[in-house]
C-alpha atoms as a PDB file:
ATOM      1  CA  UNK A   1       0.000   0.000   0.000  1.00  0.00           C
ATOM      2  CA  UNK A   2       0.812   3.269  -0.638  1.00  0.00           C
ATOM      3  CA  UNK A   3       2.553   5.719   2.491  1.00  0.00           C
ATOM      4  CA  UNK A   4       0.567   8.952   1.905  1.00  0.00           C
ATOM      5  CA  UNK A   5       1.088  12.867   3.242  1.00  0.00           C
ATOM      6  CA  UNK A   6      -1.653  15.057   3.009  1.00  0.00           C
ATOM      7  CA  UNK A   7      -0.149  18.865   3.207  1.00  0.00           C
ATOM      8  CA  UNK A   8      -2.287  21.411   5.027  1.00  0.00           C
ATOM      9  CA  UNK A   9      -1.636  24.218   7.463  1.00  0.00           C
ATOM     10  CA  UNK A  10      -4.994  23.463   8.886  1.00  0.00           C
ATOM     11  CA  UNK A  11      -5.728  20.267  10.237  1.00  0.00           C
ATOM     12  CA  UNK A  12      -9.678  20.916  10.478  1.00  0.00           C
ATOM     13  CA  UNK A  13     -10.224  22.146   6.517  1.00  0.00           C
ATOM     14  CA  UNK A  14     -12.812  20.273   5.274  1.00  0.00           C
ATOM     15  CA  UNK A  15     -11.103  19.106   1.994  1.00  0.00           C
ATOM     16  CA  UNK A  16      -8.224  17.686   3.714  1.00  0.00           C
ATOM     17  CA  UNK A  17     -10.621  15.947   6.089  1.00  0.00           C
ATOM     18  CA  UNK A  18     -12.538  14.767   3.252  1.00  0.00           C
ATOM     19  CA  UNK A  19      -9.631  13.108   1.284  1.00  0.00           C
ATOM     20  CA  UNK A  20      -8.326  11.995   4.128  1.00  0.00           C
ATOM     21  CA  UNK A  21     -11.479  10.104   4.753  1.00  0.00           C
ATOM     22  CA  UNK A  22     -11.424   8.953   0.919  1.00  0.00           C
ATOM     23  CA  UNK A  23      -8.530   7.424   1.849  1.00  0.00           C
ATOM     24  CA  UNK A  24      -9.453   5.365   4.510  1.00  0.00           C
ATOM     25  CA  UNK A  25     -12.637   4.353   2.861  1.00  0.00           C
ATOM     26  CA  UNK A  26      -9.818   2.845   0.071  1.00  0.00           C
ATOM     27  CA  UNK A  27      -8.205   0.838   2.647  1.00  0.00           C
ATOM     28  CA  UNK A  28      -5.570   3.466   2.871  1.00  0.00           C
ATOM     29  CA  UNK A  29      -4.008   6.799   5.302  1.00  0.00           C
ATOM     30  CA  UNK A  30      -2.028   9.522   5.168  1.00  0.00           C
ATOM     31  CA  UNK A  31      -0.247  11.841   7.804  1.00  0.00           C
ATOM     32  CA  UNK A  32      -1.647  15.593   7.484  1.00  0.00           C
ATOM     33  CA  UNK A  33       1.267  17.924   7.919  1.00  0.00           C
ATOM     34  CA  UNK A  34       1.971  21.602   7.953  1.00  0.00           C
ATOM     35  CA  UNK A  35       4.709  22.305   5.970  1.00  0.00           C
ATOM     36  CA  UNK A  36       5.800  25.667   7.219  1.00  0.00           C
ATOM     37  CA  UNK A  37       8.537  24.141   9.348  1.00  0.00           C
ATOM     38  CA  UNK A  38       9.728  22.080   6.761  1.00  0.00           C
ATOM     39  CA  UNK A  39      13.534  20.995   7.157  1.00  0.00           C
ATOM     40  CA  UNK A  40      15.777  20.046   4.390  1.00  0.00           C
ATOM     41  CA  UNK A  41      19.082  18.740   5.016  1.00  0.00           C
ATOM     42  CA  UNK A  42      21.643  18.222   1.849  1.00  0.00           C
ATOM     43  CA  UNK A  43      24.755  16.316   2.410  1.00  0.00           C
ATOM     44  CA  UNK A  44      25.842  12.738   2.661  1.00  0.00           C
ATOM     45  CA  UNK A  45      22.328  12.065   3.192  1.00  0.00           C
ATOM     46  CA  UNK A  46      19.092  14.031   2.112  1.00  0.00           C
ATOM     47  CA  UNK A  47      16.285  14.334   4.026  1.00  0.00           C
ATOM     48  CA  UNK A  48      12.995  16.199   4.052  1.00  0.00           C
ATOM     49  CA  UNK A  49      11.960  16.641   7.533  1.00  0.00           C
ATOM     50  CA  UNK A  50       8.666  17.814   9.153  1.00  0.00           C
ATOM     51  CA  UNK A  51       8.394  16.466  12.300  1.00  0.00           C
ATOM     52  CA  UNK A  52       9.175  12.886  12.691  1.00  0.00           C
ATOM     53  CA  UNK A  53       8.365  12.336   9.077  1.00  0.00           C
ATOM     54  CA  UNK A  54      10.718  12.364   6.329  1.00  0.00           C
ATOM     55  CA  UNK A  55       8.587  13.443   3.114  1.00  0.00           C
ATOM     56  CA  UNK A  56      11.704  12.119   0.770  1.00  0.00           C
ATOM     57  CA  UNK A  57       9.863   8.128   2.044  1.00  0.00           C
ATOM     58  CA  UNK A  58       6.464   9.083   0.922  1.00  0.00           C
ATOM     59  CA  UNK A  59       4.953   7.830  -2.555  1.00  0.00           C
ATOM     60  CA  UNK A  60       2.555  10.651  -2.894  1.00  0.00           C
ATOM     61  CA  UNK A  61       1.965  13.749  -1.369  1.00  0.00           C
ATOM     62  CA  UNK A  62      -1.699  15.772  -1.666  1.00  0.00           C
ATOM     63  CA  UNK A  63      -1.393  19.420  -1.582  1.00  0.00           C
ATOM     64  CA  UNK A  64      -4.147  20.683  -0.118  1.00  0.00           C
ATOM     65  CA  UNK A  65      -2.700  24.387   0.482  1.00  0.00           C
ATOM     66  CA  UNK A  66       0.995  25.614   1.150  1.00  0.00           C
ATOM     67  CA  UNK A  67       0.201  27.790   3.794  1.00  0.00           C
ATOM     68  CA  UNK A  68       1.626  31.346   4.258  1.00  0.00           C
ATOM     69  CA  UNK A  69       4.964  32.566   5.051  1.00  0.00           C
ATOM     70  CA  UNK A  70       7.231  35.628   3.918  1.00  0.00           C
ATOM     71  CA  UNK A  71       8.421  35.334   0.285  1.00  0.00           C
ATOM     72  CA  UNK A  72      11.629  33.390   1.121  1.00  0.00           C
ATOM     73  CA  UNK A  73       9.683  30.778   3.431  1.00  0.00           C
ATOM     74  CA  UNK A  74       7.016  30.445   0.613  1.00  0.00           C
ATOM     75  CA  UNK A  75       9.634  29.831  -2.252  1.00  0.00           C
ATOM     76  CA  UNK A  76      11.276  27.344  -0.199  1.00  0.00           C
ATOM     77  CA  UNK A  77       8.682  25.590   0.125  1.00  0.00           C
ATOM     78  CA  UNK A  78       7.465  25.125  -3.444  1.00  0.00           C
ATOM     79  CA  UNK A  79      11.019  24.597  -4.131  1.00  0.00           C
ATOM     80  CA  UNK A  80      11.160  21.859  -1.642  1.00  0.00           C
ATOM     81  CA  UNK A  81       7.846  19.918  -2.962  1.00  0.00           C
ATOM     82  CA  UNK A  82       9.395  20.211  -6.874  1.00  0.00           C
ATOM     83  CA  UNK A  83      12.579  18.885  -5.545  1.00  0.00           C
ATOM     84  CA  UNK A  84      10.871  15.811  -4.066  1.00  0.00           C
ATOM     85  CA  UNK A  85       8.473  15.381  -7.458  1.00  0.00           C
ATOM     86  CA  UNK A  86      11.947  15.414  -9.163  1.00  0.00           C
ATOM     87  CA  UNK A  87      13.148  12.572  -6.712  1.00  0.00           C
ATOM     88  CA  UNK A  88      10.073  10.179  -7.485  1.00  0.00           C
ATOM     89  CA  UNK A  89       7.956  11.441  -5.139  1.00  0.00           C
ATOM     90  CA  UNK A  90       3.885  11.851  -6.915  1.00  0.00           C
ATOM     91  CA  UNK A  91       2.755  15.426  -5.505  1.00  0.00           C
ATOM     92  CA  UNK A  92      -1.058  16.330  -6.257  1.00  0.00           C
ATOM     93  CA  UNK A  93      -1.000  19.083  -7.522  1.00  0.00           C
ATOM     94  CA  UNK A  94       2.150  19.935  -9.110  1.00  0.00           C
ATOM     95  CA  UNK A  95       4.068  22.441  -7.835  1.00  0.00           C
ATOM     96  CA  UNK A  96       4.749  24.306 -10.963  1.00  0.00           C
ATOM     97  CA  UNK A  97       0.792  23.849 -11.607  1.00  0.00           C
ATOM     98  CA  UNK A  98       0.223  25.207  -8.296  1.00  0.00           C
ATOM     99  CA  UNK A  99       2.367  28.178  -9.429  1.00  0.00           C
ATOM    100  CA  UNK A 100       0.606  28.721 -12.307  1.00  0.00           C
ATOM    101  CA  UNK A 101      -2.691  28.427 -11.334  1.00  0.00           C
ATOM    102  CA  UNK A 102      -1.925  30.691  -8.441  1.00  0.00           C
ATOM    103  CA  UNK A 103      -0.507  33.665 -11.051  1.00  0.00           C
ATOM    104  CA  UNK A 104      -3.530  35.035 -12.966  1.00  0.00           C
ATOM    105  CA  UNK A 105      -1.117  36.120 -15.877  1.00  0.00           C
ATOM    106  CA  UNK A 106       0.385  32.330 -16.052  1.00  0.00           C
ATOM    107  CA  UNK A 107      -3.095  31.211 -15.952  1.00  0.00           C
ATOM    108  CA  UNK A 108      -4.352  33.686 -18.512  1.00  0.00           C
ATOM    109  CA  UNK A 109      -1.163  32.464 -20.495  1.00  0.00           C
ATOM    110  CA  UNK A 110      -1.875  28.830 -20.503  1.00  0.00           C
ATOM    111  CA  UNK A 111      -5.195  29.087 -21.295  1.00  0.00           C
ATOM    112  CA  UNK A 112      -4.491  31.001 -24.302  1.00  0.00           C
ATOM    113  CA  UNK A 113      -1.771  28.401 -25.744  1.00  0.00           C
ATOM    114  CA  UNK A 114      -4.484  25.900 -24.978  1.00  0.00           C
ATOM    115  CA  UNK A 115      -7.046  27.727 -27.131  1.00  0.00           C
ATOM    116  CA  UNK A 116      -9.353  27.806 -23.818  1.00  0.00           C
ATOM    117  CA  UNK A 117     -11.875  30.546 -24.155  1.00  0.00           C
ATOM    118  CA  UNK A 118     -11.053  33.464 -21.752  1.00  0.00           C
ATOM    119  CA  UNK A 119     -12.256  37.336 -21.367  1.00  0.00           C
ATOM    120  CA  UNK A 120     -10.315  39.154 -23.356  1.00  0.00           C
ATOM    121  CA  UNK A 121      -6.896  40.338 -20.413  1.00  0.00           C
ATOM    122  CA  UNK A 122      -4.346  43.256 -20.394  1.00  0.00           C
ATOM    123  CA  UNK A 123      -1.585  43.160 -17.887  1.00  0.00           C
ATOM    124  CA  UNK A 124       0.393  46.028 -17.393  1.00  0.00           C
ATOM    125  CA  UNK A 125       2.627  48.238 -15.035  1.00  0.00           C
ATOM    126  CA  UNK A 126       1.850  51.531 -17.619  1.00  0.00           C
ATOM    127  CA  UNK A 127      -0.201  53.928 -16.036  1.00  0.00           C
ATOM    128  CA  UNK A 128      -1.216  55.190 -19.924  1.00  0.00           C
ATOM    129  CA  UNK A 129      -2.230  51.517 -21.178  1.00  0.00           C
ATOM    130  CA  UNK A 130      -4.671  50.596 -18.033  1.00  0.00           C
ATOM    131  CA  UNK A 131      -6.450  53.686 -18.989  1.00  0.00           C
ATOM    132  CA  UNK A 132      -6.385  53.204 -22.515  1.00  0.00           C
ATOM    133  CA  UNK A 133      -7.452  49.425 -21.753  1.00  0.00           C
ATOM    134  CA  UNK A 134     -10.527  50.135 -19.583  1.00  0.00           C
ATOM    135  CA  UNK A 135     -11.473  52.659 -21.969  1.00  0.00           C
ATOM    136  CA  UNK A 136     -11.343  50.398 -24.770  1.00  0.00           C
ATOM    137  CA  UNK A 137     -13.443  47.522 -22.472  1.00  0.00           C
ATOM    138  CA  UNK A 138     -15.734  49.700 -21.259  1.00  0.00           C
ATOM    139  CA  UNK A 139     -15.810  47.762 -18.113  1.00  0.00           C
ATOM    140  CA  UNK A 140     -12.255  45.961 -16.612  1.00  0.00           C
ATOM    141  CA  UNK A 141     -12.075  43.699 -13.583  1.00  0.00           C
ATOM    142  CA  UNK A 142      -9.260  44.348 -11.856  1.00  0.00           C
ATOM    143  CA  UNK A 143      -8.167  41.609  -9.735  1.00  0.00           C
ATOM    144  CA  UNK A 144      -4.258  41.083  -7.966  1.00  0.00           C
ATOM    145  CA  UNK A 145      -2.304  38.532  -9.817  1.00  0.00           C
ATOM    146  CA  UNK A 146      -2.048  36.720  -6.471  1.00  0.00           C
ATOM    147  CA  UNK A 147      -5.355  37.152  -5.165  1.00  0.00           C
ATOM    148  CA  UNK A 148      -8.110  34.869  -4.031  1.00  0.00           C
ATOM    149  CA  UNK A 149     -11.387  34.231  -2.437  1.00  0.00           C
ATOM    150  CA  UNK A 150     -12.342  36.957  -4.437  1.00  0.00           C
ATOM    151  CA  UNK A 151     -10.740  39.474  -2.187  1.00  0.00           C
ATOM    152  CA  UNK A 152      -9.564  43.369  -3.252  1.00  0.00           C
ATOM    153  CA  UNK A 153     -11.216  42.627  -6.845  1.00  0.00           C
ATOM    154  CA  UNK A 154     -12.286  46.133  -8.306  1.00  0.00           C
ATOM    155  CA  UNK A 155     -14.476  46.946 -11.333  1.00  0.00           C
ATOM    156  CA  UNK A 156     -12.767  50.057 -13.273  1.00  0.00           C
ATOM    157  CA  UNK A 157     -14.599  52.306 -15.459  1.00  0.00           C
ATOM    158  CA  UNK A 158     -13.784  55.001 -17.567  1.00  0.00           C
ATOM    159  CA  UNK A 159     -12.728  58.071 -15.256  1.00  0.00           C
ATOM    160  CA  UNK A 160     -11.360  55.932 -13.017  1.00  0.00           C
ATOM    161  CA  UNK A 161      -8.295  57.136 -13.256  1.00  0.00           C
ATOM    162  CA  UNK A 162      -7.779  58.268 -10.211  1.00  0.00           C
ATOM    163  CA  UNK A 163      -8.564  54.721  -9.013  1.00  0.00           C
ATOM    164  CA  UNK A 164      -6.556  53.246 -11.426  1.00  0.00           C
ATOM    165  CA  UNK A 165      -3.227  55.385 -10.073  1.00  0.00           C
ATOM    166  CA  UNK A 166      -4.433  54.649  -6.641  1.00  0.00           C
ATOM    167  CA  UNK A 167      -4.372  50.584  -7.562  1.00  0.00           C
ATOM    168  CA  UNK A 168      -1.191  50.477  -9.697  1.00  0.00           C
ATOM    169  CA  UNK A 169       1.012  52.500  -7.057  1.00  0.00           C
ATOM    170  CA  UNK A 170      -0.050  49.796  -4.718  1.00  0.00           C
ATOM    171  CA  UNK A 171       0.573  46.551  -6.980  1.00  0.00           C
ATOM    172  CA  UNK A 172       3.002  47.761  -9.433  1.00  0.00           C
ATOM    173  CA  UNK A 173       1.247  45.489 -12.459  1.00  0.00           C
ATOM    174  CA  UNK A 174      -2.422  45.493 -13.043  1.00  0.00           C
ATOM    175  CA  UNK A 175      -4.373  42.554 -14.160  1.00  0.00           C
ATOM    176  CA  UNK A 176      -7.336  43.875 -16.621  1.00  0.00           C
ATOM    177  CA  UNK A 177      -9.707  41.008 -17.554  1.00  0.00           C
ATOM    178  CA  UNK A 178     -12.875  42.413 -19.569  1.00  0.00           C
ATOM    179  CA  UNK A 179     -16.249  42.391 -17.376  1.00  0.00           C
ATOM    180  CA  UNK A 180     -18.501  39.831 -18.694  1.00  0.00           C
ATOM    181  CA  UNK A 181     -21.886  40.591 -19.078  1.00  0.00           C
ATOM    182  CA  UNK A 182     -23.963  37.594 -17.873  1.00  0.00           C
ATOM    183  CA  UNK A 183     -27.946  36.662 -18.172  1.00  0.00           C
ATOM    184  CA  UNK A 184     -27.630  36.252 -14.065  1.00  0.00           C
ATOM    185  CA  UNK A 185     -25.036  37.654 -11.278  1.00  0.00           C
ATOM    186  CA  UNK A 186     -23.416  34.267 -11.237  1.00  0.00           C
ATOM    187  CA  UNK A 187     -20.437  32.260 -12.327  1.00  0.00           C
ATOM    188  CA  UNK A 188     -19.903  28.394 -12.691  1.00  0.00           C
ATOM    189  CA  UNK A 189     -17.650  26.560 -10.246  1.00  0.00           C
ATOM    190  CA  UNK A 190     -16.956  23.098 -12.185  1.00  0.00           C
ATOM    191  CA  UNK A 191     -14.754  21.005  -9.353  1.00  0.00           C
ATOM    192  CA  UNK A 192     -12.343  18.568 -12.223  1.00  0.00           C
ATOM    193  CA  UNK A 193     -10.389  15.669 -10.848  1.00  0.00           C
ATOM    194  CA  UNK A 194      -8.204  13.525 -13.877  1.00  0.00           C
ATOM    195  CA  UNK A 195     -10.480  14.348 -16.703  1.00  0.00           C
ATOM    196  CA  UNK A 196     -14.038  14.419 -15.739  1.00  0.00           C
ATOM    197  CA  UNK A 197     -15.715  17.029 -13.809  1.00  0.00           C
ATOM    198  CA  UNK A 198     -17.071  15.583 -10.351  1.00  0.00           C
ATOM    199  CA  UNK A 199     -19.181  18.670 -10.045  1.00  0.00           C
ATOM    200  CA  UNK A 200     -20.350  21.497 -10.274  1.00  0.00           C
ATOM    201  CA  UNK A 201     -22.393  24.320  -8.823  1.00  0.00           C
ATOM    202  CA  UNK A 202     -23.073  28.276  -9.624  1.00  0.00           C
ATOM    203  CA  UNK A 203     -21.741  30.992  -7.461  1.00  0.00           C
ATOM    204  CA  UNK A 204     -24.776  33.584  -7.108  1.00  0.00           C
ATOM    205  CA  UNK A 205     -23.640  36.593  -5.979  1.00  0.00           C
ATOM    206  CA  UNK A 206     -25.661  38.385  -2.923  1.00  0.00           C
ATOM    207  CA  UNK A 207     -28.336  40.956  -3.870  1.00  0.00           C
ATOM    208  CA  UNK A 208     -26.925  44.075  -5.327  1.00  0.00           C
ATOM    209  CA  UNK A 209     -23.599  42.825  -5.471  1.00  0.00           C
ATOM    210  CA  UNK A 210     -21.255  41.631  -8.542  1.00  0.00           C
ATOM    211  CA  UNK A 211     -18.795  39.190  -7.133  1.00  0.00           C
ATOM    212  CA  UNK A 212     -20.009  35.797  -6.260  1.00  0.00           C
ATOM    213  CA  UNK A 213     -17.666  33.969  -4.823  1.00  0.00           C
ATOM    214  CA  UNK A 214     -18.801  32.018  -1.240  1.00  0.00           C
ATOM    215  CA  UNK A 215     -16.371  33.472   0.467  1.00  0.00           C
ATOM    216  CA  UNK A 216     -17.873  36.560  -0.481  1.00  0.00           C
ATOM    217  CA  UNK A 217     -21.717  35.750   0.561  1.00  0.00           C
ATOM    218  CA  UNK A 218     -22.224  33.815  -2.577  1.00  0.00           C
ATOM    219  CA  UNK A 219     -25.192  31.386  -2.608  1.00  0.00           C
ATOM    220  CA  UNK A 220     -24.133  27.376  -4.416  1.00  0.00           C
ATOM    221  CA  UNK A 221     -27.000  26.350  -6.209  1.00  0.00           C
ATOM    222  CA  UNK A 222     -26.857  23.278  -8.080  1.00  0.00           C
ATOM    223  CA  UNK A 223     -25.595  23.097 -11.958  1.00  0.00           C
ATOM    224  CA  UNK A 224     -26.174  20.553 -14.437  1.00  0.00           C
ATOM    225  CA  UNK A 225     -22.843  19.516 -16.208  1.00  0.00           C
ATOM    226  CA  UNK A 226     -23.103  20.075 -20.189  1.00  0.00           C
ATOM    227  CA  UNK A 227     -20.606  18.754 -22.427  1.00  0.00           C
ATOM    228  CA  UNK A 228     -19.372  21.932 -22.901  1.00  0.00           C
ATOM    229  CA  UNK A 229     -19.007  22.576 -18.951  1.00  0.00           C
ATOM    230  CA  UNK A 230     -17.015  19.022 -19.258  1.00  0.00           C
ATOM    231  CA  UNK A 231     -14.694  20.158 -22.078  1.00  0.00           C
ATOM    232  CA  UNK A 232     -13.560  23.153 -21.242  1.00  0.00           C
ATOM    233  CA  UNK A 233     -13.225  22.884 -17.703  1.00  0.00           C
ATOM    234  CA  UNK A 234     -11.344  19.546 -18.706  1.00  0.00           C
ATOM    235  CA  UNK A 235      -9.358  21.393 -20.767  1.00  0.00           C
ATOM    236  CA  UNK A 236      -8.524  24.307 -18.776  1.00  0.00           C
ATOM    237  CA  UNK A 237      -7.213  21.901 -15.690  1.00  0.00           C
ATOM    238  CA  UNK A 238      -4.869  19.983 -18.721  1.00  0.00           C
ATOM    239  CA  UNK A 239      -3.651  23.335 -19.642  1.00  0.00           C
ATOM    240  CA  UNK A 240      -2.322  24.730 -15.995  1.00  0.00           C
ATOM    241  CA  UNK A 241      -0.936  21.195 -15.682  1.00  0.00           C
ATOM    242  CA  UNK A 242      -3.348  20.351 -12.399  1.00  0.00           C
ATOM    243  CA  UNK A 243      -4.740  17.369 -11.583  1.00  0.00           C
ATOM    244  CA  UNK A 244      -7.669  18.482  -9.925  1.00  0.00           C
ATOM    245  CA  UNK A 245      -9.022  22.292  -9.902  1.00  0.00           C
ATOM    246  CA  UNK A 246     -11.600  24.000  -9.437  1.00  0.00           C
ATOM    247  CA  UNK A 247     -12.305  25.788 -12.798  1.00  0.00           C
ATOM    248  CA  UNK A 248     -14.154  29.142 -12.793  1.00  0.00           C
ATOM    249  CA  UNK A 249     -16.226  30.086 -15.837  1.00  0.00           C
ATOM    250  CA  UNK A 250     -19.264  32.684 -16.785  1.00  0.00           C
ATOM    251  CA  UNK A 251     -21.880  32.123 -19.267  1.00  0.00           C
ATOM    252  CA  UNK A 252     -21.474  35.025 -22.681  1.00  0.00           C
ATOM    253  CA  UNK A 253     -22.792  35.648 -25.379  1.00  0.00           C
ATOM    254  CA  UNK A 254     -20.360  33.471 -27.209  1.00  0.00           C
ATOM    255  CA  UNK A 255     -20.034  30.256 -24.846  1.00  0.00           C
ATOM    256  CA  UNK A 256     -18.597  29.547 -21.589  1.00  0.00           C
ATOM    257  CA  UNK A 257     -15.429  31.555 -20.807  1.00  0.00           C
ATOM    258  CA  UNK A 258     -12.623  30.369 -18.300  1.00  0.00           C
ATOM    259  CA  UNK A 259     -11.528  33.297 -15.432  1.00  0.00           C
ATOM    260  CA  UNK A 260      -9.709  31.349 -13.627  1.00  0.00           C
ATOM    261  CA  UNK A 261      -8.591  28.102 -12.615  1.00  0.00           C
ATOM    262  CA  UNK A 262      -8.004  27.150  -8.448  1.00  0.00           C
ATOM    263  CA  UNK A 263      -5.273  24.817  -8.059  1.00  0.00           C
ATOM    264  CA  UNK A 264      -6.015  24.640  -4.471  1.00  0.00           C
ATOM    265  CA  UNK A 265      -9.795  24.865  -3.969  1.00  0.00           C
ATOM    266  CA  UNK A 266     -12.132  23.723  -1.624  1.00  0.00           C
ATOM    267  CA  UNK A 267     -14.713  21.029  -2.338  1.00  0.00           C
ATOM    268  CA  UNK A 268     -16.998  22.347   0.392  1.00  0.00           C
ATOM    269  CA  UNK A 269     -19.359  24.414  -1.686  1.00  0.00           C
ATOM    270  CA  UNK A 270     -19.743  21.649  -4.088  1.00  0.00           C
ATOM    271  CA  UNK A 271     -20.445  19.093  -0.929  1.00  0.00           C
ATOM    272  CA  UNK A 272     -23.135  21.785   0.764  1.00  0.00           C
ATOM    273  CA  UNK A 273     -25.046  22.108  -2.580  1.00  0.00           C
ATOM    274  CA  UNK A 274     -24.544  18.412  -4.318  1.00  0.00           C
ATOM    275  CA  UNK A 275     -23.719  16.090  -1.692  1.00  0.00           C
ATOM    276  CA  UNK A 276     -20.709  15.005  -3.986  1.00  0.00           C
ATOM    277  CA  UNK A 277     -17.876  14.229  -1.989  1.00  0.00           C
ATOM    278  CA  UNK A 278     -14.846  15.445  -4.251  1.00  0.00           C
ATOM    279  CA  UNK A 279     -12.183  14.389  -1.562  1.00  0.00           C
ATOM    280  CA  UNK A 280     -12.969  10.843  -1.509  1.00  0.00           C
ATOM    281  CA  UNK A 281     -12.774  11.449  -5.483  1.00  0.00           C
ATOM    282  CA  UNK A 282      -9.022  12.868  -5.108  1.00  0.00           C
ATOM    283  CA  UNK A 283      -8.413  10.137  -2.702  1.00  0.00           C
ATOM    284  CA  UNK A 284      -9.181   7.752  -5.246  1.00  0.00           C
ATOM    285  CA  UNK A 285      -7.096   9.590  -8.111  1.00  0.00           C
ATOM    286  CA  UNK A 286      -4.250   9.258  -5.405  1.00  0.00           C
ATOM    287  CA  UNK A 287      -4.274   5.462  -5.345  1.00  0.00           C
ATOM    288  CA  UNK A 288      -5.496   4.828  -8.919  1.00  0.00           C
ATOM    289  CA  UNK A 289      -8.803   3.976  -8.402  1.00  0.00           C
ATOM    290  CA  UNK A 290     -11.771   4.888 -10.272  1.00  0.00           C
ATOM    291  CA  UNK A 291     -14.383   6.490  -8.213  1.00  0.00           C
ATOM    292  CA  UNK A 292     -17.528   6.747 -10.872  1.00  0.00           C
END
């Protein structure tokens, strides 16, 4: 059998509970660990050290979040996790898909080489094109390229430019993705583990509000998975390089658009509205085991 880690800074998250219940269902376990102190020692021997576990005599290791840290602490870490992926060790997700998942402008990137439908993006640290750019979009979400949970998001209009000074003296890059004008204030949340989608649900935002993520106040309400739901959240998760996701997408005009992809998320809101347990569905990706 398989010797398992599940990596979380928070022992109680529901996802990691939920996998690590998957697991046991399957006749397996795994040790949940927070990786923050993390020791690697290089010399005659190597070893990865959290603990009184060595990570280096793992098979697999779920990532379930990194945790926070200063800069340094963080890039160690990811550092770490691709060093032991380049050793053997299976880690769910990637670390470089992690990565990219986590920076909107990789994401935006991948998506695009992938021929993934996405809002139309403009990142820039030019003071001249962000105003030229929400000009020309009428309407420009503005969201950090490390953000999430939906957090300091801003919707720029023309003569915002005193808004738009305000943000890029704070970020130093601004991340411009045309606002989407959709039949409902919702988006689709379409939860993808190998290549089928286990679920998914949309994100109504609260009453006279825009965003709709949960953390935000949004309400999960149930949403039937169309084959074009299934291939494009497929293929934006095969594009970042993840292994599961959670893929974000609203409903134009012209078809279902990708905003971003979670290589991280939380299979909570899909539990609370669907009863579909995507952990035990990770779990089973873990060991190989078809869970449908």
């Amino acid at each position: 059998m398989k010797s398992l880690g599940i990596v979380v800074s928070n022992p109680d998250d529901w996802t990691a509970r939920a996998i690590s219940m998957g697991l046991a269902e399957l006749g397996a376990s795994a040790v949940m660990m927070d990786i923050s102190e993390l020791a690697v020692e290089i010399g005659f021997d190597l070893s990865f050290r959290k603990g009184g576990v060595d990570l280096f005599d793992l098979d697999t290791l779920i990532i379930r979040d990194m945790g926070r840290g200063a800069p340094q602490d963080v890039a160690f870490r990811f550092e770490a996790l691709r060093s032991l992926a380049d050793l053997g060790v299976t880690v769910i997700n990637p670390p470089d898909a992690i990565v990219r998942a986590a920076n909107k402008f990789a994401t935006s990137m991948a998506l695009r080489r992938a021929g993934v439908p996405t809002p139309r993006t403009v990142v820039t640290s030019s003071y001249d094109e962000a105003l030229k750019t929400v000009e020309r979009m009428g309407r420009a979400v503005c969201k950090p390229l490390f953000g999430y949970k939906g957090k300091d998001i801003a919707l720029l209009r023309p003569g915002d430019a005193d808004l738009i000074k305000d943000l890029l003296i704070r970020r130093g890059a601004l991340y411009l993705q045309e606002f989407i004008e959709t039949p409902e204030k919702r988006d689709i949340r379409a939860f993808v583990v190998g290549e089928e989608v286990a679920g998914a649900i949309y994100r109504v935002a609260p009453p006279g509000e825009w965003i709709s993520n949960l953390a935000r106040g949004g309400r999960a309400e149930r949403c039937e998975i169309s084959d074009e739901i299934e291939r494009i959240a497929v293929d934006a998760n095969r594009a970042v390089g993840t292994m599961y996701s959670g893929v974000d997408m609203l409903e134009s005009e012209d078809g279902m658009m990708v905003i971003e992809v979670n290589g991280t998320p939380s299979g909570k809101g899909i539990y609370s509205a669907l009863g579909v347990n995507v952990g035990r569905t990770i779990a089973g990706l873990a060991l190989g085991v078809p869970m449908r």
